[in-house]
N, C-alpha and C. Protein backbone atom coordinates (compact mmCIF):
# COMPACT_ATOMS: atom_id res chain seq x y z
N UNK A 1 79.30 93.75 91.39
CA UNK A 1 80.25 94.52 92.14
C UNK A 1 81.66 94.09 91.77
N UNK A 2 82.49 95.04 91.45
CA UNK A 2 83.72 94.78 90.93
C UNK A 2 84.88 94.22 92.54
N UNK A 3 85.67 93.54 92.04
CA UNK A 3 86.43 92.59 92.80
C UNK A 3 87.90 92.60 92.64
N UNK A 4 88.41 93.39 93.06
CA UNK A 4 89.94 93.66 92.76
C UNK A 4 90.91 92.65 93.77
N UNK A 5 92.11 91.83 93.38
CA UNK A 5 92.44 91.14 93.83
C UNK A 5 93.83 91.01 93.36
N UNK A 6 95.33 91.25 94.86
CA UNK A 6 96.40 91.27 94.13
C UNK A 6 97.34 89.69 94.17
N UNK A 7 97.72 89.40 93.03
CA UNK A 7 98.28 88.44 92.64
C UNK A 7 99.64 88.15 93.11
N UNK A 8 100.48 88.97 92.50
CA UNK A 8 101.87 89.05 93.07
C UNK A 8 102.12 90.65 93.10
N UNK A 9 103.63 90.65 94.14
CA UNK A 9 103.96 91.41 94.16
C UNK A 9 105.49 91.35 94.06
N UNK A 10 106.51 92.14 92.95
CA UNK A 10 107.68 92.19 93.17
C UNK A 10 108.44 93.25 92.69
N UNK A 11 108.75 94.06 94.87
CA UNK A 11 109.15 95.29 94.95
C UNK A 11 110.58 95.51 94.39
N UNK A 12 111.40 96.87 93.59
CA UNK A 12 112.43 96.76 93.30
C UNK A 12 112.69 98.20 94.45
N UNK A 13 114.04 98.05 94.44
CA UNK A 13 114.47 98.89 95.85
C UNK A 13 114.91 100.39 94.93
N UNK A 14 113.86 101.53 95.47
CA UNK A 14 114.73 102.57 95.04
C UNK A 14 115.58 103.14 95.17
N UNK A 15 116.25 103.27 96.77
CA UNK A 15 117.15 103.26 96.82
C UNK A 15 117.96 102.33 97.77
N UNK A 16 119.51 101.68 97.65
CA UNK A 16 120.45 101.11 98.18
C UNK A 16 121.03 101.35 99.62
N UNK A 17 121.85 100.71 99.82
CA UNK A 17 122.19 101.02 101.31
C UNK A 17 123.39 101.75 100.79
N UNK A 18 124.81 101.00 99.73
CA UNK A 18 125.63 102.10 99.27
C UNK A 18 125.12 103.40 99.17
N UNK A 19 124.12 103.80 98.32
CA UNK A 19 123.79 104.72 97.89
C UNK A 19 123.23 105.53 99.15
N UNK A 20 122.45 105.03 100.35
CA UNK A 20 122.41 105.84 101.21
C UNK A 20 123.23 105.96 102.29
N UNK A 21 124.40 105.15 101.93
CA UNK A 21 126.09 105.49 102.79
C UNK A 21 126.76 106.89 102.69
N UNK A 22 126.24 106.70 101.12
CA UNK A 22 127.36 107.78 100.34
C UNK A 22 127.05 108.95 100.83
N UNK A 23 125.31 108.99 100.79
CA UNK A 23 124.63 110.21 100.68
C UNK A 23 124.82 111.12 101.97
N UNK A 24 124.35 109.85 103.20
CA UNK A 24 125.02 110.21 104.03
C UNK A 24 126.23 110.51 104.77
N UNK A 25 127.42 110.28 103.63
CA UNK A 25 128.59 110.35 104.60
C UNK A 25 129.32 109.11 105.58
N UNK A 26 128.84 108.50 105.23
CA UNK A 26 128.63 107.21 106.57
C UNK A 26 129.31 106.28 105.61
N UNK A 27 130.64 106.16 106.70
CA UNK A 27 131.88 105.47 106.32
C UNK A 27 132.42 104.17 106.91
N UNK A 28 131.27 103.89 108.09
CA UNK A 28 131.80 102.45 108.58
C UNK A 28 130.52 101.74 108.65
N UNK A 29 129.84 100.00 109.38
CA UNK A 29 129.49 99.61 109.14
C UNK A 29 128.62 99.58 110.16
N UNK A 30 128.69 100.14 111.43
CA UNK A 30 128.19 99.97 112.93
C UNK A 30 126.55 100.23 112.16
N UNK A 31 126.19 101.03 111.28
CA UNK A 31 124.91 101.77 111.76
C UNK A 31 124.02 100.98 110.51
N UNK A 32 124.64 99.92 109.52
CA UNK A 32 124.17 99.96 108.63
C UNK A 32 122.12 98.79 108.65
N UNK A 33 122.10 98.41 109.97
CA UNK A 33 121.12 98.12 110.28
C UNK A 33 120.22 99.09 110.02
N UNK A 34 120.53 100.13 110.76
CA UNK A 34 119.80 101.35 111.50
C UNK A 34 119.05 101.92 109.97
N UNK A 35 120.51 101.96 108.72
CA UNK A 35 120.12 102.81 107.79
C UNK A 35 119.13 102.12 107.17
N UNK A 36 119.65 100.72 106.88
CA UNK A 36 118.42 99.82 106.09
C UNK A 36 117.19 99.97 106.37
N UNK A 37 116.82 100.19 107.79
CA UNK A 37 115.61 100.18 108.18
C UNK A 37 114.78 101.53 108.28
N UNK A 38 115.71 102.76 108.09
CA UNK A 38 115.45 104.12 107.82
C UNK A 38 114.71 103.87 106.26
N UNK A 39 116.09 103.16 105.16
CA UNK A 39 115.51 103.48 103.87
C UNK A 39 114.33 102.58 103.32
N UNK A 40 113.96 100.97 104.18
CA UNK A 40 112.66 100.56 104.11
C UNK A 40 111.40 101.64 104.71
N UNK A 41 111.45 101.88 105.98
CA UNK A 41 110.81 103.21 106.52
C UNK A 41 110.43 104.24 105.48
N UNK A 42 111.13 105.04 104.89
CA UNK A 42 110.80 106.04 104.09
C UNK A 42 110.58 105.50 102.71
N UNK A 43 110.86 104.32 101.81
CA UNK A 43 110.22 103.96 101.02
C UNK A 43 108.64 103.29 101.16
N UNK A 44 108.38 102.56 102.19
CA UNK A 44 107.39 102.38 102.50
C UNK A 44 106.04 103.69 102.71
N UNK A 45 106.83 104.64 103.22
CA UNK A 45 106.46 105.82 103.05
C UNK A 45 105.47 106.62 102.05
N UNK A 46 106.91 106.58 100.95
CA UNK A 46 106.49 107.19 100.00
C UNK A 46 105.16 106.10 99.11
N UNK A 47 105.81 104.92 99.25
CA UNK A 47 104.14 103.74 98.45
C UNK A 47 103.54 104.33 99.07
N UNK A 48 102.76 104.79 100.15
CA UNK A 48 101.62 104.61 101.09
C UNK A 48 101.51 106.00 100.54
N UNK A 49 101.54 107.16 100.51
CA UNK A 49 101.54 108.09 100.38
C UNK A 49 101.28 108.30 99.12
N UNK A 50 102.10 108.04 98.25
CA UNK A 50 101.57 108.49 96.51
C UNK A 50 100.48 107.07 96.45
N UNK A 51 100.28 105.97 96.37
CA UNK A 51 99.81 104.77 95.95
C UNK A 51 100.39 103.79 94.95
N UNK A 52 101.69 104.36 94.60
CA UNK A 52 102.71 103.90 93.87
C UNK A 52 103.14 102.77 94.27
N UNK A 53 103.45 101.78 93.26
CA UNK A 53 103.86 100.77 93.66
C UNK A 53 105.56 100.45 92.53
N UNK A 54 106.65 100.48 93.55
CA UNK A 54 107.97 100.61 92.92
C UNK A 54 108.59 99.22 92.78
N UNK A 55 108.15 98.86 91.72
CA UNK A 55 108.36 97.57 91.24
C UNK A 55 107.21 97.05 90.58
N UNK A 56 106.64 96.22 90.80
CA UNK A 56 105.57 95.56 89.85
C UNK A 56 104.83 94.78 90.61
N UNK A 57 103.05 94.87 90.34
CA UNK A 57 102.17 94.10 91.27
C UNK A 57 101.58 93.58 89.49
N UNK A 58 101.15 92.52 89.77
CA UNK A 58 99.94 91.84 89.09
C UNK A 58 98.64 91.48 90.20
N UNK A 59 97.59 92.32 89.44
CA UNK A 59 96.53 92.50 89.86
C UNK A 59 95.11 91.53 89.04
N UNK A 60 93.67 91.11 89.34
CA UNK A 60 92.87 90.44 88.60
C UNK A 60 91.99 91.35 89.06
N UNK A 61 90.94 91.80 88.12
CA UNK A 61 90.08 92.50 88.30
C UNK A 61 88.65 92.10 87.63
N UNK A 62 88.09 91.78 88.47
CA UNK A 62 86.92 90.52 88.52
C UNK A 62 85.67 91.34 88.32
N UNK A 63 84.47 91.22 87.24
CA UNK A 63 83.24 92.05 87.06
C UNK A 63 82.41 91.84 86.48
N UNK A 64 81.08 92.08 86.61
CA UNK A 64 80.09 91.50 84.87
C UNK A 64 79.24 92.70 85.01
N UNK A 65 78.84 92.54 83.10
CA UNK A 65 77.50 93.69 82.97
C UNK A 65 78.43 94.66 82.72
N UNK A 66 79.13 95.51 82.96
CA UNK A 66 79.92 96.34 82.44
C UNK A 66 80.93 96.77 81.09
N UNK A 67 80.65 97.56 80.36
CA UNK A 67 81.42 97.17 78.95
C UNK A 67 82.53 97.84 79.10
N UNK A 68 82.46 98.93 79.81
CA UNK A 68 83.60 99.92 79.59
C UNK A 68 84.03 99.73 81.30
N UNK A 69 85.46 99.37 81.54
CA UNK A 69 86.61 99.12 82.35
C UNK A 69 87.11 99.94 82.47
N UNK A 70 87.16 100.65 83.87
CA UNK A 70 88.30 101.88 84.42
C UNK A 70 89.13 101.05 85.20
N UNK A 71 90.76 100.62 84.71
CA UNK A 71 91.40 100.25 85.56
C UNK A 71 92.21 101.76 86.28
N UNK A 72 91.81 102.61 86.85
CA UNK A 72 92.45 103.75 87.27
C UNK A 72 92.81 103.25 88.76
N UNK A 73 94.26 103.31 88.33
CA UNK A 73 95.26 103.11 89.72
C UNK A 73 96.36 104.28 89.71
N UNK A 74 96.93 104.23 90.90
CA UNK A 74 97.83 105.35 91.11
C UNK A 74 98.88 105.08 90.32
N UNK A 75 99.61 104.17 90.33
CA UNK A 75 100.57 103.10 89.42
C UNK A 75 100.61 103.16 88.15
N UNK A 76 101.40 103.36 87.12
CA UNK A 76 100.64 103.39 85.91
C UNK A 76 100.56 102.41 85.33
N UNK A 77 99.82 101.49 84.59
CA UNK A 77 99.20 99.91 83.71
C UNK A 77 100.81 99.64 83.12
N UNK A 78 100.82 98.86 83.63
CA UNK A 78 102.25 98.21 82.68
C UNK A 78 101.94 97.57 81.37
N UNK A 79 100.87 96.58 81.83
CA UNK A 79 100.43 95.46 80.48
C UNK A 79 99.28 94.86 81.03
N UNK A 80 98.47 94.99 80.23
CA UNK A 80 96.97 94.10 80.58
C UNK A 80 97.25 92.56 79.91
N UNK A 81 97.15 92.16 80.82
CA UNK A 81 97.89 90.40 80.60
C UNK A 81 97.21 89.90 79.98
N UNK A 82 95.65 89.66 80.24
CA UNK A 82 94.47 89.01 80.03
C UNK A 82 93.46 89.46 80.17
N UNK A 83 92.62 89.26 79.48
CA UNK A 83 90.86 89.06 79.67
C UNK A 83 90.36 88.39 78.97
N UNK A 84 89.22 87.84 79.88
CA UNK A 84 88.57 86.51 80.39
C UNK A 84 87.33 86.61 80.63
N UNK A 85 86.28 85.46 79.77
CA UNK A 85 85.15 84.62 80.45
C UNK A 85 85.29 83.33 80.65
N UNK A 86 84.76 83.18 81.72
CA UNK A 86 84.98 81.43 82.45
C UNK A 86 86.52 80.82 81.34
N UNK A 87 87.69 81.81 81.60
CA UNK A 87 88.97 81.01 81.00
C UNK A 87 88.81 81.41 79.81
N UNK A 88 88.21 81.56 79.03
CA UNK A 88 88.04 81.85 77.35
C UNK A 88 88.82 83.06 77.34
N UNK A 89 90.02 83.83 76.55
CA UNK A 89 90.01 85.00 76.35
C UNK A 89 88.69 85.98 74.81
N UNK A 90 88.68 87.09 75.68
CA UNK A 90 88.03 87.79 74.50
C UNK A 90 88.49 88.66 74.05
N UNK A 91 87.47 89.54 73.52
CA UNK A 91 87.85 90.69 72.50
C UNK A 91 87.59 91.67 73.59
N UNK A 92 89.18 92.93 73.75
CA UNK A 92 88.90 94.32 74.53
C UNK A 92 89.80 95.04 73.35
N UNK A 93 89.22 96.48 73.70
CA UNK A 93 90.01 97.55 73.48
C UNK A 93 90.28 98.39 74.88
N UNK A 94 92.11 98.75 74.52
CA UNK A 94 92.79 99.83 75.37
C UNK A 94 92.20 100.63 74.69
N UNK A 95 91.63 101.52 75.28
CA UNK A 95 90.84 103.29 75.00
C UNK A 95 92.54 104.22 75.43
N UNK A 96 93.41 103.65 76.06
CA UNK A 96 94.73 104.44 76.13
C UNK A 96 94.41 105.54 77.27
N UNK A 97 93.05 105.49 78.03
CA UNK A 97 92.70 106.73 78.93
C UNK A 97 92.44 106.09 80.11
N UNK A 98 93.27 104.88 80.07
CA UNK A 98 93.17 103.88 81.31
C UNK A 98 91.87 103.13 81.62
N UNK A 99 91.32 102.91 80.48
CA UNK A 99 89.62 102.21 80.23
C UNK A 99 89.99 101.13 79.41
N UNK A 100 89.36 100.43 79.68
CA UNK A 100 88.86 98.83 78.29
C UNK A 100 87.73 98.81 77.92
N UNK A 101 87.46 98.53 76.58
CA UNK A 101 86.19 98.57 76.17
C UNK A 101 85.99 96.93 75.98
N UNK A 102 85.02 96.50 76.75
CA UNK A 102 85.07 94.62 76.65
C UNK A 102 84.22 94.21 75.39
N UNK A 103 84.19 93.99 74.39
CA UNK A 103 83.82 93.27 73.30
C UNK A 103 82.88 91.69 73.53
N UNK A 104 83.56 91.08 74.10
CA UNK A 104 82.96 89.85 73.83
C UNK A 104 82.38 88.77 75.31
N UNK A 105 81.86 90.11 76.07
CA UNK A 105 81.06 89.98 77.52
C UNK A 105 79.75 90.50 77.25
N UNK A 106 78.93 89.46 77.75
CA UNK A 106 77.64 89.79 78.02
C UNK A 106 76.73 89.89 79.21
N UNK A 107 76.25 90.86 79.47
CA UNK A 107 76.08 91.77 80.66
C UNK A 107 76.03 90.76 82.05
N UNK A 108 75.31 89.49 81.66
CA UNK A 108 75.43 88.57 83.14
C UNK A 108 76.36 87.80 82.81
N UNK A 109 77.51 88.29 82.46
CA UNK A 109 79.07 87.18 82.39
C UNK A 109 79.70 87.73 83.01
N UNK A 110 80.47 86.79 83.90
CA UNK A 110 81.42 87.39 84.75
C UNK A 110 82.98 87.38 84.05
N UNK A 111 83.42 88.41 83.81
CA UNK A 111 85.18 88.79 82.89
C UNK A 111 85.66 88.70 84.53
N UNK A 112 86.97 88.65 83.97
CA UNK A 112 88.53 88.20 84.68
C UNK A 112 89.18 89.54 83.63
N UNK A 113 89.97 90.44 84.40
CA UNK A 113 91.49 90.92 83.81
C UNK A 113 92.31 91.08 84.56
N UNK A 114 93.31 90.68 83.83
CA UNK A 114 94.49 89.99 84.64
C UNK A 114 95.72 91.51 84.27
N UNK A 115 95.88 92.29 84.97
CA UNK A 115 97.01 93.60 84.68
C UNK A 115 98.37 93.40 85.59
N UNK A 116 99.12 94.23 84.48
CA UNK A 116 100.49 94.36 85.95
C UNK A 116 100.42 95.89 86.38
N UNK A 117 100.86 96.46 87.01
CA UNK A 117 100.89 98.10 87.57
C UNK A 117 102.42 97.86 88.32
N UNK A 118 103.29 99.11 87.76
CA UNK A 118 104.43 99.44 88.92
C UNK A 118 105.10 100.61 88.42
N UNK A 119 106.13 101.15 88.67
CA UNK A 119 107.00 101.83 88.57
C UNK A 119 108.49 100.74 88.50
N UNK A 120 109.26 100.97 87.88
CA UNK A 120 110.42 100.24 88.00
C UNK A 120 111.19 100.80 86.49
N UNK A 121 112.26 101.61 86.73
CA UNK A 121 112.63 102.17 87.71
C UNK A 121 111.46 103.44 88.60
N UNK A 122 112.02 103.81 89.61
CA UNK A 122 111.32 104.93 90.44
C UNK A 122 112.16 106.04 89.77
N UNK A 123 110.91 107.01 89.59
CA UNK A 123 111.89 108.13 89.07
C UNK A 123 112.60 108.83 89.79
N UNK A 124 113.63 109.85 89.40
CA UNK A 124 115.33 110.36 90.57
C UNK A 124 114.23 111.18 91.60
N UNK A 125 113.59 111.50 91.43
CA UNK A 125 113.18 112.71 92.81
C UNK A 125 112.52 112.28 93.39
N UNK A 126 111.62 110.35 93.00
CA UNK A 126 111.63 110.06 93.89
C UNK A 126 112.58 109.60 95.03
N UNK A 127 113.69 108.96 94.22
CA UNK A 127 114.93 108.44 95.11
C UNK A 127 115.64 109.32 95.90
N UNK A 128 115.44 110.50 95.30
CA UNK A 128 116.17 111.73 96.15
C UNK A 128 114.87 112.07 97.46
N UNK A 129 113.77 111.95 97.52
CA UNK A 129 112.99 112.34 98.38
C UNK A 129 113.27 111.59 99.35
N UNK A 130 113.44 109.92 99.00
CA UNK A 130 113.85 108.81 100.30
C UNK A 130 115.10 108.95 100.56
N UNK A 131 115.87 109.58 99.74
CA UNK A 131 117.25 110.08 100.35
C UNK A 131 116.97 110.63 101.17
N UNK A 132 116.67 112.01 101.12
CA UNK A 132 116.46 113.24 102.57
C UNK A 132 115.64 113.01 103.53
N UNK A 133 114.15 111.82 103.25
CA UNK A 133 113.90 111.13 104.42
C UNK A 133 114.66 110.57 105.37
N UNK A 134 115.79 109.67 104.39
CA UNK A 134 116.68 108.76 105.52
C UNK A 134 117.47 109.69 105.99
N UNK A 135 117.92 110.76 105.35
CA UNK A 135 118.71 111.74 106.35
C UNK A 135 118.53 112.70 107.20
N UNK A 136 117.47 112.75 107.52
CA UNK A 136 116.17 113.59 108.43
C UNK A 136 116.14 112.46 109.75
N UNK A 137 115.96 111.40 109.15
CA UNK A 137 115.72 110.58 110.10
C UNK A 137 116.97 109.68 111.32
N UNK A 138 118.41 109.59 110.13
CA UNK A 138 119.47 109.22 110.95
C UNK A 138 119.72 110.69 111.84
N UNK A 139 119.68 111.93 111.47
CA UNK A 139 120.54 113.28 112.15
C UNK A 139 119.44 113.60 112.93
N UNK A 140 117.89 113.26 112.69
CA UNK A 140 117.34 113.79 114.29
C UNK A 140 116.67 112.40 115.19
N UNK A 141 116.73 111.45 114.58
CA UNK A 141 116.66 110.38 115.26
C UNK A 141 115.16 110.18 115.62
N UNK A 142 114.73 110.26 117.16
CA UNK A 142 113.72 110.17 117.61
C UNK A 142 112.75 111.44 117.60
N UNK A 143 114.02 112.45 117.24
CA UNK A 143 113.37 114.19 117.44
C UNK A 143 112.90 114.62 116.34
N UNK A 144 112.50 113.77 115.09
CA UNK A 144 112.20 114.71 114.04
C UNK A 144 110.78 115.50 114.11
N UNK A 145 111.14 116.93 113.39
CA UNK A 145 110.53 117.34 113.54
C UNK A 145 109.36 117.55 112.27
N UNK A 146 108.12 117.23 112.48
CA UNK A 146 107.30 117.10 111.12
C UNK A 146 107.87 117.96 110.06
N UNK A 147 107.55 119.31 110.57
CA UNK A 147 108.16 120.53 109.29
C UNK A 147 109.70 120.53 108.93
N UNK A 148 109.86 119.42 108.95
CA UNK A 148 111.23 119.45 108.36
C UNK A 148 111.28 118.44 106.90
N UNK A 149 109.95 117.65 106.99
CA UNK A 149 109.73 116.91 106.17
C UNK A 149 108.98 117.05 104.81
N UNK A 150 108.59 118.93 104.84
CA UNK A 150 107.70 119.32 103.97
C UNK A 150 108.33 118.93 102.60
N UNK A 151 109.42 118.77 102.50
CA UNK A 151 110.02 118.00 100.77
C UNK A 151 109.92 116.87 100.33
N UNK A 152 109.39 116.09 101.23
CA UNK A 152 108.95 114.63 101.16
C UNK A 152 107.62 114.65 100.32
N UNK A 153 106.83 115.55 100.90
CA UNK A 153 105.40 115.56 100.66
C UNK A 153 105.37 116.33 99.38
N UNK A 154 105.79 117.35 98.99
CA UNK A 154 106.21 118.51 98.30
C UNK A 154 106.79 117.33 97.23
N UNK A 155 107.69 116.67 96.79
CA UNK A 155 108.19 115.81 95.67
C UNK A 155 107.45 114.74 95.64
N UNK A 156 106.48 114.20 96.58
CA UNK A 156 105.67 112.80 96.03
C UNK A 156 104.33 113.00 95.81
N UNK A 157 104.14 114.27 95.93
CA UNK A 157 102.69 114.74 95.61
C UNK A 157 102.36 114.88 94.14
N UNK A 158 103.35 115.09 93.66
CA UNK A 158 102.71 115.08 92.06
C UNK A 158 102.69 113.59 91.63
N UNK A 159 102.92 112.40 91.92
CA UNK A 159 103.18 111.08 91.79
C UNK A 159 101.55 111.12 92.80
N UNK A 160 100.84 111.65 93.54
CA UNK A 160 99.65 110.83 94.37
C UNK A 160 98.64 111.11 93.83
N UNK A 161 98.09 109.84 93.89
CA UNK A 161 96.59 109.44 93.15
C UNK A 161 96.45 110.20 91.95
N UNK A 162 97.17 110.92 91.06
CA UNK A 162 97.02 111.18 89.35
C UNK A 162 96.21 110.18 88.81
N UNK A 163 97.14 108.97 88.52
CA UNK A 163 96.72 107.65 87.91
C UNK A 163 97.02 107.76 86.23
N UNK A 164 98.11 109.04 86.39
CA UNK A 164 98.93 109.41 85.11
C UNK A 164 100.29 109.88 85.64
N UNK A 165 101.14 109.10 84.56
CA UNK A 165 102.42 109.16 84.29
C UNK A 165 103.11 109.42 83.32
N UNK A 166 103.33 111.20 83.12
CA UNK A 166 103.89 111.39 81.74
C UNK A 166 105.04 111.29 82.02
């Protein structure tokens, strides 16, 4: 049974608090709690929602008996760091279709691969989607109304669960 396990994680911010000052208009400093926690809110959002991860995770992905490796994540493969028996590296091939072909595992050996997955940068429509989140969310406050949010969903939907990034 395969064993997925995350290593580190280090998020990069898509968008800023300048940047969601500007966007909003918002010229003094009283609210800038409020906004920070709008634009964590709606970035958190959008990860949970597409499965994207905006910045970079290193992941280990633990298995035996298997030759051919689907690392299919929402995220797209940054770099396959490693692979591993008991510490030894071996022989894989990237198939480039988000598969490894393991070479030098034998069916009761347990492999180790060690990958990174992220986005960094986030692409603009995503940053523009957590834009109009945070501004949905400072102008109706407690009142928002779901259908006002259909562009949120509508721009991060082509980013959810693909597990391709052209």
């Amino acid at each position: 049974m395969a064993k997925i396990n995350q290593i580190s994680l280090t998020p990069a911010p898509v968008v800023d608090l300048a940047e969601a000052k500007a966007f909003l208009r918002v010229d003094f400093n009283n609210d800038d709690t409020l906004i920070q926690s709008l634009i964590d809110q709606a970035t958190e959002e959008a990860q949970s929602y597409t499965g994207v991860i905006f910045g970079e995770a290193v992941y280990t992905y633990e298995d035996k008996g298997n030759q051919r490796v689907w690392l299919n994540w929402p995220s797209p493969v940054v770099s396959i760091d490693s692979v591993q028996v008991d510490g030894s590296d071996i022989e894989y091939t990237d198939n480039l279709d988000g598969s490894l072909t393991i070479t030098g595992a034998g069916s009761a050996q347990l492999f180790t691969i060690t990958y990174t997955v992220g986005m960094d940068p986030a692409p603009k429509d995503v940053a523009s989607a957590i834009l109009q989140r945070v501004k949905f969310g400072y102008d109706w406050g407690d009142d928002l109304p779901y259908d006002k949010l259909r562009f949120f969903d509508r721009i991060l939907f082509r980013y959810r669960n693909t597990g391709y990034f052209g």
